[in-house]
N, C-alpha and C. Protein backbone atom coordinates (compact mmCIF):
# COMPACT_ATOMS: atom_id res chain seq x y z
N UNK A 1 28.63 -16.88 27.06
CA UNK A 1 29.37 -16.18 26.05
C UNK A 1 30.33 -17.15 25.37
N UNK A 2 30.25 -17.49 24.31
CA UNK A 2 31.38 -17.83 23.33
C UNK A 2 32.50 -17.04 22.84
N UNK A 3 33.82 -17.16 22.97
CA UNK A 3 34.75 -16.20 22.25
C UNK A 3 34.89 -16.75 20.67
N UNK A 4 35.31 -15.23 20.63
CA UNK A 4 35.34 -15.13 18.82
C UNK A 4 36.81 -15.51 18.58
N UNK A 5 37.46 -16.44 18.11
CA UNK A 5 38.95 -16.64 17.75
C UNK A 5 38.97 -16.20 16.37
N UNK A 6 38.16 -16.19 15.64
CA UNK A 6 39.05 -15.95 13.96
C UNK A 6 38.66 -14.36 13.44
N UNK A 7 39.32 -14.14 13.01
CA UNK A 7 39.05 -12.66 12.40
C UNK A 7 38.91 -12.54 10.94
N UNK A 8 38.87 -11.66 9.89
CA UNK A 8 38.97 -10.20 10.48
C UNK A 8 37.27 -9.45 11.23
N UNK A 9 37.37 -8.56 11.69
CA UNK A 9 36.29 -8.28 12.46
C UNK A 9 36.19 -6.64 12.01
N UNK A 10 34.57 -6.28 11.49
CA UNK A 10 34.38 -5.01 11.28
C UNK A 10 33.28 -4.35 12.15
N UNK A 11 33.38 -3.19 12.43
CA UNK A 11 32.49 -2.14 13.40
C UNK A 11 31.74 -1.30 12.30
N UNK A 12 30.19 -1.35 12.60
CA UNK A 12 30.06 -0.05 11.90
C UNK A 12 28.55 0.59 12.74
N UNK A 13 28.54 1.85 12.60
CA UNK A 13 27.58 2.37 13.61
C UNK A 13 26.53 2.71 12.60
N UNK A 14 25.45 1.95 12.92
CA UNK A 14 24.32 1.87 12.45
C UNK A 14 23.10 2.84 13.25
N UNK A 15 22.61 4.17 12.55
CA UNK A 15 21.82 4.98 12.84
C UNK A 15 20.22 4.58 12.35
N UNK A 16 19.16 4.54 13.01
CA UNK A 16 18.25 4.45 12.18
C UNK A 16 17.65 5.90 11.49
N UNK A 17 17.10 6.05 10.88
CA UNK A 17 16.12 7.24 10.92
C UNK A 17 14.97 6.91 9.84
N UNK A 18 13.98 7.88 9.91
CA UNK A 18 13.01 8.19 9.08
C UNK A 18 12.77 8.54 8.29
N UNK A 19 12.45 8.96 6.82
CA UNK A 19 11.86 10.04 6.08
C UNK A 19 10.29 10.29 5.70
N UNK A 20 9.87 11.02 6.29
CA UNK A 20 8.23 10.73 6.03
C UNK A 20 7.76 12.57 6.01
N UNK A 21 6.65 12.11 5.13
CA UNK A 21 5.89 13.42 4.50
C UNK A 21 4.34 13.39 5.14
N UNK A 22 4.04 14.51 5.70
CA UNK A 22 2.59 14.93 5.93
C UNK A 22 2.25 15.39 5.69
N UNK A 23 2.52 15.57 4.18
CA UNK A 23 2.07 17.34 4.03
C UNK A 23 2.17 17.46 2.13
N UNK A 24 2.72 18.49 1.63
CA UNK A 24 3.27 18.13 0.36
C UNK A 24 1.58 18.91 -0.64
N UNK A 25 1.89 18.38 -1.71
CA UNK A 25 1.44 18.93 -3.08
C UNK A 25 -0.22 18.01 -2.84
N UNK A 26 -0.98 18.37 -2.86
CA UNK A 26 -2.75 17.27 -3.42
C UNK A 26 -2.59 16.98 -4.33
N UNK A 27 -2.79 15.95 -4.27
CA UNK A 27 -2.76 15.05 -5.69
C UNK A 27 -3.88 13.76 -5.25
N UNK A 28 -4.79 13.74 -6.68
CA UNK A 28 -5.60 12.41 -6.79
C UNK A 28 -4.90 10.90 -6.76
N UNK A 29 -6.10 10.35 -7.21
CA UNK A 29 -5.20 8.29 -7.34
C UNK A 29 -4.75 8.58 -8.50
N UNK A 30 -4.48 9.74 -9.29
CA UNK A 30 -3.80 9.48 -10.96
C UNK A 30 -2.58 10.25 -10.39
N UNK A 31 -2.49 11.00 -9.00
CA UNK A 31 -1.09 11.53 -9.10
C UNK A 31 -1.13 12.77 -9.99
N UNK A 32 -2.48 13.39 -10.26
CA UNK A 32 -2.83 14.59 -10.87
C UNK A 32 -2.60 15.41 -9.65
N UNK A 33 -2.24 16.79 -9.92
CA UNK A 33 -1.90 17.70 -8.76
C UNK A 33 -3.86 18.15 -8.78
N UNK A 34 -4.16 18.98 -7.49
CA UNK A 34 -5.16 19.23 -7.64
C UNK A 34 -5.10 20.75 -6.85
N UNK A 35 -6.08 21.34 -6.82
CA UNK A 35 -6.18 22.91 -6.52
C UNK A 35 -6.64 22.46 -5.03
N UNK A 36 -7.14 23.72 -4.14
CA UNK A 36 -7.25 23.74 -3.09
C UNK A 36 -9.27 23.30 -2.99
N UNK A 37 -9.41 23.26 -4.14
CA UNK A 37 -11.01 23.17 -4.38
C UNK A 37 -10.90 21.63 -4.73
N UNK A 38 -9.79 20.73 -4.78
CA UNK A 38 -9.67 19.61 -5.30
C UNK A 38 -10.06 19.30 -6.99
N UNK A 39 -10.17 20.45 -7.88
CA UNK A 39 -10.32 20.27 -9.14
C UNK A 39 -8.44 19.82 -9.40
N UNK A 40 -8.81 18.85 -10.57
CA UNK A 40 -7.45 18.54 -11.24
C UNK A 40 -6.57 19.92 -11.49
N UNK A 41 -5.79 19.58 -11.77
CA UNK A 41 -5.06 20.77 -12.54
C UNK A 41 -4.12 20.07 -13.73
N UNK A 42 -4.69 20.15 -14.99
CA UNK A 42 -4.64 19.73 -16.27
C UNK A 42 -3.05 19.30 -16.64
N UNK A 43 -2.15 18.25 -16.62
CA UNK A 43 -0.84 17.98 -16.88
C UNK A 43 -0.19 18.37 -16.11
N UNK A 44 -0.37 18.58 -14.77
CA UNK A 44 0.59 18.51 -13.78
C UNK A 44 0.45 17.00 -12.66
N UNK A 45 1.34 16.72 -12.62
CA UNK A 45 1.69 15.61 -12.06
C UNK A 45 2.63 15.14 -11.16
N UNK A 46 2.00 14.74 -10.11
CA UNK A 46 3.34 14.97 -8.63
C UNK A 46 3.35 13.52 -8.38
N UNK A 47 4.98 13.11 -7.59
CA UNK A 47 5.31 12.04 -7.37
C UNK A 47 5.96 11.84 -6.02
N UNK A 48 6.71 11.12 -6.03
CA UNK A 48 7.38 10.82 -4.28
C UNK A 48 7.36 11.68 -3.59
N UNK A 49 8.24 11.90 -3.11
CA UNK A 49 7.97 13.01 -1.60
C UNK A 49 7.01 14.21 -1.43
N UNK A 50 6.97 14.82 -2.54
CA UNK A 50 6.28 15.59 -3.01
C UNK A 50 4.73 15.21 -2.86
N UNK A 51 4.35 14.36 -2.56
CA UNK A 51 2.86 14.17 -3.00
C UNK A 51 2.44 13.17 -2.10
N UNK A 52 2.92 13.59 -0.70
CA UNK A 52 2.77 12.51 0.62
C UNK A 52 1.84 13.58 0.75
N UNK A 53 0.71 14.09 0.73
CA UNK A 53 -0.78 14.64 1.06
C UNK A 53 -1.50 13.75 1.30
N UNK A 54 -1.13 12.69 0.15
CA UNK A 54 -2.51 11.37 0.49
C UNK A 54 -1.85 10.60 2.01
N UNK A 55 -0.90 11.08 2.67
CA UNK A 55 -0.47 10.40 3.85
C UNK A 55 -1.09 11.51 5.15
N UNK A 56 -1.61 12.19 5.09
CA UNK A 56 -1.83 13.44 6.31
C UNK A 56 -2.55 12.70 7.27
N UNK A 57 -3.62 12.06 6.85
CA UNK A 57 -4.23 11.03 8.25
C UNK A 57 -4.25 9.73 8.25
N UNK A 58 -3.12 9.25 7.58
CA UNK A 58 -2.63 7.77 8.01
C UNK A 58 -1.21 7.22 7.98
N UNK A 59 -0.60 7.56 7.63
CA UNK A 59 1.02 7.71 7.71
C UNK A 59 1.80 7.54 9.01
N UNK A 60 2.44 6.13 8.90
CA UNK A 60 2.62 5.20 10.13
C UNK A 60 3.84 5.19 9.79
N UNK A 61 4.92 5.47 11.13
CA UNK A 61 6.79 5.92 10.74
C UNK A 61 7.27 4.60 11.15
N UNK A 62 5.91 3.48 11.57
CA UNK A 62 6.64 2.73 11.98
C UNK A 62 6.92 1.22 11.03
N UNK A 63 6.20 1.78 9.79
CA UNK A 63 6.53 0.63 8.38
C UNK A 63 7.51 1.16 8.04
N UNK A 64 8.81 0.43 7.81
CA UNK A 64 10.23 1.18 7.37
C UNK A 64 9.89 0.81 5.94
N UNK A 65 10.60 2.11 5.25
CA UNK A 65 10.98 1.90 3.71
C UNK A 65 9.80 2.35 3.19
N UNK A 66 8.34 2.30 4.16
CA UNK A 66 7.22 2.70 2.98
C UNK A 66 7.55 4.05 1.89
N UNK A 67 7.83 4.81 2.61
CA UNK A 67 8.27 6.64 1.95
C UNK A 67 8.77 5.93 0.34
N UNK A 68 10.23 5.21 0.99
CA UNK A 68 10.66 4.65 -0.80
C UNK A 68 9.74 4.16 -1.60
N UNK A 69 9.01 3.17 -0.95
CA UNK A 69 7.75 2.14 -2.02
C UNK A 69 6.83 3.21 -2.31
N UNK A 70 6.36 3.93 -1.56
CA UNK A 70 5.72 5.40 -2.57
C UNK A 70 5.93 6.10 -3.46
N UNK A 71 7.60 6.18 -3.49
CA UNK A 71 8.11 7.17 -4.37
C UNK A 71 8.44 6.62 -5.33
N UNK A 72 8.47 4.92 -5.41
CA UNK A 72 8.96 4.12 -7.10
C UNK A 72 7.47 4.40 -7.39
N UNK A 73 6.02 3.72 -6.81
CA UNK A 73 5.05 3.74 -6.95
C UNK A 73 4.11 5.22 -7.72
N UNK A 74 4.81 6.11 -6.85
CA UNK A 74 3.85 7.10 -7.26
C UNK A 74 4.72 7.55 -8.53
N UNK A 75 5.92 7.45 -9.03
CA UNK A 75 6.77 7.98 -10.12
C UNK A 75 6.38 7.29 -11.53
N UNK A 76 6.20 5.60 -10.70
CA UNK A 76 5.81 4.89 -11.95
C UNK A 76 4.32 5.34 -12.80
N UNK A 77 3.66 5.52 -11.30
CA UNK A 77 1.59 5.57 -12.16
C UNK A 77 1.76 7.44 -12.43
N UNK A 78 2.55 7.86 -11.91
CA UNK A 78 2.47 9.88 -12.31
C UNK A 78 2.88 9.55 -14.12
N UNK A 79 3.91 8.76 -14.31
CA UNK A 79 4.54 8.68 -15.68
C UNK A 79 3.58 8.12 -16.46
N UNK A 80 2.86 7.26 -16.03
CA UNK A 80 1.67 6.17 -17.03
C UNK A 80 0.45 7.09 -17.30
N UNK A 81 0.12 7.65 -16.16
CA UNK A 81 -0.81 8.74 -16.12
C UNK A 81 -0.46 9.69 -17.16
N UNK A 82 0.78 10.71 -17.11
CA UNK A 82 1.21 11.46 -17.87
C UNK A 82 1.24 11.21 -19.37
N UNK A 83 1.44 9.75 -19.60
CA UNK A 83 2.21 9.49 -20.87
C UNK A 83 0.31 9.39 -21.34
N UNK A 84 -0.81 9.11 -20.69
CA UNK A 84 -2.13 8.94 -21.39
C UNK A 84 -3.01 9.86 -21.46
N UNK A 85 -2.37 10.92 -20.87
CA UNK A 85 -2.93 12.69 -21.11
C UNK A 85 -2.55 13.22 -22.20
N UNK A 86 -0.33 12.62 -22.76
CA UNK A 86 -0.06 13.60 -23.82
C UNK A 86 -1.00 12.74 -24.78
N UNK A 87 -1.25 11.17 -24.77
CA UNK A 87 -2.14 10.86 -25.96
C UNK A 87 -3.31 11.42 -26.04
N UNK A 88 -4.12 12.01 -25.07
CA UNK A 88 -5.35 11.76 -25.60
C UNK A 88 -5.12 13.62 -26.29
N UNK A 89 -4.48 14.16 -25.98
CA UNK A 89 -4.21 15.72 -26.41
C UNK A 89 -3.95 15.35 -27.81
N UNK A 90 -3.30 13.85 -28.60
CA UNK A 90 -3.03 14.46 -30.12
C UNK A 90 -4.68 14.27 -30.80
């Protein structure tokens, strides 16, 4: 053991936890919501937490942070997706 002589010295209690989804809204690789028959459902579009379905049989609690990298991920391609549905409608 070495002693600590210089200060100042801070405490802080560090909790881990999880956030993870098994469940949530169907949605395709476009992040299209889909029916229980897996047909699209026309301009609806689900993103982060919401749309952890595509996680039900592989979703591992033990990659930290994935939940977040899903939810920039799936927000970014739901929006790109979205924004090339209102075009093709004009």
């Amino acid at each position: 053991m070495i002693p600590m002589e210089e200060g100042p010295y801070y405490i802080a209690r560090l909790d881990p936890s999880n956030l993870i989804g098994v469940g949530g809204i169907g949605s395709n690789r476009k992040f299209e919501a889909i029916d229980p028959d897996f047909n699209t459902i026309p301009g609806l579009y689900v993103a982060g937490m919401d749309s952890t379905m595509q996680y039900r049989n592989v979703y591992t609690i033990t990659l930290g942070g994935s939940a977040c990298a899903h939810n920039v991920n799936s927000g970014r391609h739901a929006a790109m997706n979205a924004k090339d549905y209102i075009a093709s409608l004009k």
